[in-house]
C-alpha atoms as a PDB file:
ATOM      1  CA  UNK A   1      21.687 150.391  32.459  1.00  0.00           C
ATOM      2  CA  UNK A   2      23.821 148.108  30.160  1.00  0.00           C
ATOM      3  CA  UNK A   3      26.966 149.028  31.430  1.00  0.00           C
ATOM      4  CA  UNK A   4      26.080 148.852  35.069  1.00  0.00           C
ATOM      5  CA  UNK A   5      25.444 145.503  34.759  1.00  0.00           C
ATOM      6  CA  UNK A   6      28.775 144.780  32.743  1.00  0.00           C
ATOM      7  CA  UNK A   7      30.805 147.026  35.662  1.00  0.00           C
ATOM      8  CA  UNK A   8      29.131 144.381  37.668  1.00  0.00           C
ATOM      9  CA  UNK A   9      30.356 141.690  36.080  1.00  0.00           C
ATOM     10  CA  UNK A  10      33.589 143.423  36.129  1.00  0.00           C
ATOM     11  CA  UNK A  11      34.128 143.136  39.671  1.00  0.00           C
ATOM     12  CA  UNK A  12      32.961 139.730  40.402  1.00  0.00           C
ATOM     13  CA  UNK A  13      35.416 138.710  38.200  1.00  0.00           C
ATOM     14  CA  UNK A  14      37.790 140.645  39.618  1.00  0.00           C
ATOM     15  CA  UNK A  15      37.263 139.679  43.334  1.00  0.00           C
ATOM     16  CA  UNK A  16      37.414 135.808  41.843  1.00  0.00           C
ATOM     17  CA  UNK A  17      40.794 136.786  40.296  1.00  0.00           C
ATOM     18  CA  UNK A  18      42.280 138.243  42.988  1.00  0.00           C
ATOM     19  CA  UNK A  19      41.228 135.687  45.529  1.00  0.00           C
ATOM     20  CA  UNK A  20      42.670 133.130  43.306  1.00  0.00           C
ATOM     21  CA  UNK A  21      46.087 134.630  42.931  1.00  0.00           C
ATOM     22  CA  UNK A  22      45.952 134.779  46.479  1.00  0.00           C
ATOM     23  CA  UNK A  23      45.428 131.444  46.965  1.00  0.00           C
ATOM     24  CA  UNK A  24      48.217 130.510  44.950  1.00  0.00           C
ATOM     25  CA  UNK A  25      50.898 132.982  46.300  1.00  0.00           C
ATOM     26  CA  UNK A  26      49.296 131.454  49.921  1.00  0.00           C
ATOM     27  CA  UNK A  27      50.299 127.779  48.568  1.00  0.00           C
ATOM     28  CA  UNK A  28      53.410 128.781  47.418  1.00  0.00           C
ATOM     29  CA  UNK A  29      55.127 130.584  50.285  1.00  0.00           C
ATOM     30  CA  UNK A  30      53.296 128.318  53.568  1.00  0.00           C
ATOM     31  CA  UNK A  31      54.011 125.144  51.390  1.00  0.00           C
ATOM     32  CA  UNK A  32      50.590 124.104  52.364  1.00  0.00           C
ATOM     33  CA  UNK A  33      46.969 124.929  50.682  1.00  0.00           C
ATOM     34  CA  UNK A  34      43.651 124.870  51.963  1.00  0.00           C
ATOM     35  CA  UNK A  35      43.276 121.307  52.360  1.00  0.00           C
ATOM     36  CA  UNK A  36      47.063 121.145  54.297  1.00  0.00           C
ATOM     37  CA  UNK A  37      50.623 120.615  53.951  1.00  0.00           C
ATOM     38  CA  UNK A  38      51.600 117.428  51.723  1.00  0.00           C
ATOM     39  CA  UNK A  39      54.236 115.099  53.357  1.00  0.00           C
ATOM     40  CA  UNK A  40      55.885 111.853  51.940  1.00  0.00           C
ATOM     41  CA  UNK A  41      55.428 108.730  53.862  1.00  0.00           C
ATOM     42  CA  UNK A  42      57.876 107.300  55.918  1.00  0.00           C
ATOM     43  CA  UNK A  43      59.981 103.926  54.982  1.00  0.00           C
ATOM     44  CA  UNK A  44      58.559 100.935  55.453  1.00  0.00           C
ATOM     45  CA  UNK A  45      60.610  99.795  58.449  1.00  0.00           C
ATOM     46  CA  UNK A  46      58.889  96.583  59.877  1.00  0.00           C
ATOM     47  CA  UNK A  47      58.021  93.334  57.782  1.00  0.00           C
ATOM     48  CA  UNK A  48      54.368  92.070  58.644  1.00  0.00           C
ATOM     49  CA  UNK A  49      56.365  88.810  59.889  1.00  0.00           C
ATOM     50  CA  UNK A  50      57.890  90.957  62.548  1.00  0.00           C
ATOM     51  CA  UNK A  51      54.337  91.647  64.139  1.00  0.00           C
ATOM     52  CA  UNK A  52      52.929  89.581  66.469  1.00  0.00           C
ATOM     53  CA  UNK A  53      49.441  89.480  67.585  1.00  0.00           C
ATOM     54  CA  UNK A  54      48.480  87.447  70.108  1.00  0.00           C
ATOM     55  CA  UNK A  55      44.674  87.623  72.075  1.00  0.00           C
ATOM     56  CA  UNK A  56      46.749  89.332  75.200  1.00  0.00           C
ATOM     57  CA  UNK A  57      49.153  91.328  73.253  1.00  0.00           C
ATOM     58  CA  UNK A  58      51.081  92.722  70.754  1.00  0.00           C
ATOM     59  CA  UNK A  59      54.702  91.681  70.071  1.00  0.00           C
ATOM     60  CA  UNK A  60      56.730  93.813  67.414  1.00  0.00           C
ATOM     61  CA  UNK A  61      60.091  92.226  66.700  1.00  0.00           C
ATOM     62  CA  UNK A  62      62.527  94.858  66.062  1.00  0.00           C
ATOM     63  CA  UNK A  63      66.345  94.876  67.180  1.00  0.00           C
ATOM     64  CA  UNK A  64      67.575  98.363  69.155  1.00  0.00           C
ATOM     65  CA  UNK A  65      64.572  99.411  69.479  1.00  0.00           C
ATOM     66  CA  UNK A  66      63.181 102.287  71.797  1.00  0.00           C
ATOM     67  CA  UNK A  67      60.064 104.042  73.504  1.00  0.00           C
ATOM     68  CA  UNK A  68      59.660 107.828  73.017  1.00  0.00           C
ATOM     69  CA  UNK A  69      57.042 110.064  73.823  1.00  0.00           C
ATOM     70  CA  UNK A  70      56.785 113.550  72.315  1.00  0.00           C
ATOM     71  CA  UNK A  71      55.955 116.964  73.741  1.00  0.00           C
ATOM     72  CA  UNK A  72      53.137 119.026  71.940  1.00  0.00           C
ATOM     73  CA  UNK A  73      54.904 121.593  70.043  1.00  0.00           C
ATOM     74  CA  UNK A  74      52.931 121.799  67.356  1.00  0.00           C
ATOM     75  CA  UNK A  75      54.973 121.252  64.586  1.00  0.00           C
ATOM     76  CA  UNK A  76      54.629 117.341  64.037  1.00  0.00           C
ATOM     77  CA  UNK A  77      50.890 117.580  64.641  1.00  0.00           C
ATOM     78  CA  UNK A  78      48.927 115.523  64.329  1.00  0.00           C
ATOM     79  CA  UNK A  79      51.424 112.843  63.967  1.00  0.00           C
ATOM     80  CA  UNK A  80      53.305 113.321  66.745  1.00  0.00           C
ATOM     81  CA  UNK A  81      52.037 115.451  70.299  1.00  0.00           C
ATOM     82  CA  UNK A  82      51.270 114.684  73.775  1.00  0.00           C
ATOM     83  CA  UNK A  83      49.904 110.906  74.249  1.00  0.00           C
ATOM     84  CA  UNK A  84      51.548 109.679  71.100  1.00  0.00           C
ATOM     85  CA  UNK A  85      54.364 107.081  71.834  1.00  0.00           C
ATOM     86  CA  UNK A  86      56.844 106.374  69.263  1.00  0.00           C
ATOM     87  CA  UNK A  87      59.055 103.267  68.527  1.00  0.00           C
ATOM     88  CA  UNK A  88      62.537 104.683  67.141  1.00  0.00           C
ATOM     89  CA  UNK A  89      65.844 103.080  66.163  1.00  0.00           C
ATOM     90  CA  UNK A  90      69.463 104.075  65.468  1.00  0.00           C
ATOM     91  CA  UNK A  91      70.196 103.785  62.091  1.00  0.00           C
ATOM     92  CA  UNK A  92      73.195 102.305  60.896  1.00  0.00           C
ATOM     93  CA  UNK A  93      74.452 104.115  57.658  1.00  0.00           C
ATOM     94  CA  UNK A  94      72.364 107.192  55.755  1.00  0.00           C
ATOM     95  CA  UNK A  95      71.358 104.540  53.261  1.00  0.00           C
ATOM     96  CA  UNK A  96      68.701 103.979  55.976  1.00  0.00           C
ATOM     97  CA  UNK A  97      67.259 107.205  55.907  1.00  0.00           C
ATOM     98  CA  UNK A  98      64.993 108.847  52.804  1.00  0.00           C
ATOM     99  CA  UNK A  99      62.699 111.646  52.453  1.00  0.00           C
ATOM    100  CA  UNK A 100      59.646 111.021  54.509  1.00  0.00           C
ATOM    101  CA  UNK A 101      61.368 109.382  57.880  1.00  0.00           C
ATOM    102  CA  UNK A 102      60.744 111.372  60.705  1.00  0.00           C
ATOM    103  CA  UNK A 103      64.602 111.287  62.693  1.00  0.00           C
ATOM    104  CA  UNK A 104      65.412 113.199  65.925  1.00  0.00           C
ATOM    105  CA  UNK A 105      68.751 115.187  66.086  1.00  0.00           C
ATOM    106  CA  UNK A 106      69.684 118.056  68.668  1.00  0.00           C
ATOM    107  CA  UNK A 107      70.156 121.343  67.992  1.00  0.00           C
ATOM    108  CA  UNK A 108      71.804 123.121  71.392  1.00  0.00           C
ATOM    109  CA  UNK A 109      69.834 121.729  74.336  1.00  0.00           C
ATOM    110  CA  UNK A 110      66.749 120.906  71.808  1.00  0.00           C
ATOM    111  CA  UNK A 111      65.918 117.376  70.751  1.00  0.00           C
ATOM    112  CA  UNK A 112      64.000 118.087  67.509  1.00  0.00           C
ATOM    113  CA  UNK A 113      61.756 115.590  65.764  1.00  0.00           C
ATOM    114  CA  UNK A 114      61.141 116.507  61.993  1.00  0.00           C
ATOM    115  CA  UNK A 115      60.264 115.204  58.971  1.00  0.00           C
ATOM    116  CA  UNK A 116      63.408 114.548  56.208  1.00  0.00           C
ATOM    117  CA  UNK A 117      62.057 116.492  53.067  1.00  0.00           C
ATOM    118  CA  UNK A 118      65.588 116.436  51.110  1.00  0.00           C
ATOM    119  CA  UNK A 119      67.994 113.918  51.056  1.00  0.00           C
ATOM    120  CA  UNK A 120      71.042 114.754  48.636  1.00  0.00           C
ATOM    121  CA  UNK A 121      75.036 115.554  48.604  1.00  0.00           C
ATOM    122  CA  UNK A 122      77.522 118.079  48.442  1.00  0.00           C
ATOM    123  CA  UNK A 123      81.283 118.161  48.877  1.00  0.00           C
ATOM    124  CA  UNK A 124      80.743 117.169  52.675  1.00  0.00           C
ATOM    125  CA  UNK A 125      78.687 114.049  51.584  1.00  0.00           C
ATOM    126  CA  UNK A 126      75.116 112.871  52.513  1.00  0.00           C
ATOM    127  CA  UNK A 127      72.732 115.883  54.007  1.00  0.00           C
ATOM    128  CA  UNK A 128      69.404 115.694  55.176  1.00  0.00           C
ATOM    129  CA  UNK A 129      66.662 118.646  55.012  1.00  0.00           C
ATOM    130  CA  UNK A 130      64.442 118.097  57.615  1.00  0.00           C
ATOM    131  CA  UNK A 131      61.115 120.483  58.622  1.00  0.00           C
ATOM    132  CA  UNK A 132      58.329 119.940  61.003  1.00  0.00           C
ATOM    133  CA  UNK A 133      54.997 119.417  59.241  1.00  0.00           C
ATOM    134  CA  UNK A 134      53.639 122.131  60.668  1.00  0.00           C
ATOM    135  CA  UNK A 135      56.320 124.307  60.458  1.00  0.00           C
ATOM    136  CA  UNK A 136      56.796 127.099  57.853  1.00  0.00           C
ATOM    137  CA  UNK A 137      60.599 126.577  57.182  1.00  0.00           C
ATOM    138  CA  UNK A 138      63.119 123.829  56.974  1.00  0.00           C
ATOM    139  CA  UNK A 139      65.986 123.245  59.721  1.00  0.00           C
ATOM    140  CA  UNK A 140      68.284 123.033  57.027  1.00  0.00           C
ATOM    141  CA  UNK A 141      71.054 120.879  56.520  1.00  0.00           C
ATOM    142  CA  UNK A 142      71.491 117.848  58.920  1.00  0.00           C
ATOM    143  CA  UNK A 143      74.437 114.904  58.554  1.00  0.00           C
ATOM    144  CA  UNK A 144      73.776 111.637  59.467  1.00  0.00           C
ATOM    145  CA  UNK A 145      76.282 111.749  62.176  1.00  0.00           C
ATOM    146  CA  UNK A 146      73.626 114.433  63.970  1.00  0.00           C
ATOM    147  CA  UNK A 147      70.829 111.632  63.453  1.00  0.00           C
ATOM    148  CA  UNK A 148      69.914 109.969  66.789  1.00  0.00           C
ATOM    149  CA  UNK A 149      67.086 107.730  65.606  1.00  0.00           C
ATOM    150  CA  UNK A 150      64.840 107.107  63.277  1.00  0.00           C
ATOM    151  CA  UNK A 151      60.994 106.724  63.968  1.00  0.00           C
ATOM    152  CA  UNK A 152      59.670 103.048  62.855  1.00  0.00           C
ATOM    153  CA  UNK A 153      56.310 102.834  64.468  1.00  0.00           C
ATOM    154  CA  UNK A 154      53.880 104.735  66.294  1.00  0.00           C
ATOM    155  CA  UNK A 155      51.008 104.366  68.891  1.00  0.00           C
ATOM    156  CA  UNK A 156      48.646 106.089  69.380  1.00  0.00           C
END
């Protein structure tokens, strides 16, 4: 009787064990847990001085800048997806750019909006690391001569 209850015992903790280290090789190799992938914030592009707001409209003061909309992919979500419009400028030097801007670069035919999650350099200079937030895997390595734009603002 005594050690059917302990065998008992036994298993629970076992299932809570292995459900645990589950968890945890889950978190390691999706790079998000249960509660969803952790991204850093984008630079703080606009100065409070540079927005406008009037009773009739909006006015954001921003040199070069441009409109984008976004197809639903999946991989920005919810950030970016259909109906989200996004105010994006060309950056000027890589100095610009740090972990947590979301930049748009092609790869083939592919304009590809991602998040930069690495910023470093190697004998060719500056890189970038950039991966989707929803996405499973990085691009990999990105120069800033590949960058198109970088995303300042967006509406939703």
């Amino acid at each position: 009787m005594r050690s059917d209850g302990l065998l008992k015992v036994l298993y629970v903790v076992l299932i809570f064990l292995v459900g645990f280290i589950f968890g945890q090789v889950w978190d390691f190799y999706s790079g998000g847990g249960i509660t969803g992938f952790a991204v850093d914030k984008p630079s703080d592009f606009l100065d409070n001085r540079n927005i406008l707001i009037y009773p009739d409209k909006v006015v954001i003061k921003i040199a070069g800048a441009k409109l984008s909309s976004y197809d639903s992919t999946g991989s920005m979500l919810p950030t970016l997806g259909d109906g989200v419009n996004g105010i994006s400028i060309e950056p000027e030097s890589a100095d610009e750019i740090e972990v947590g801007d979301i930049v748009s670069f092609w790869r083939g035919d592919d304009l590809i909006v991602h998040r930069v999650v690495e910023k470093g350099a190697d004998e060719q200079g500056v890189y970038f690391v950039t991966k989707g937030d929803n996405s499973p895997v990085s691009d990999g390595k990105i120069r800033f001569e590949e960058i198109e734009r970088v995303l300042v603002g967006v509406v939703y």
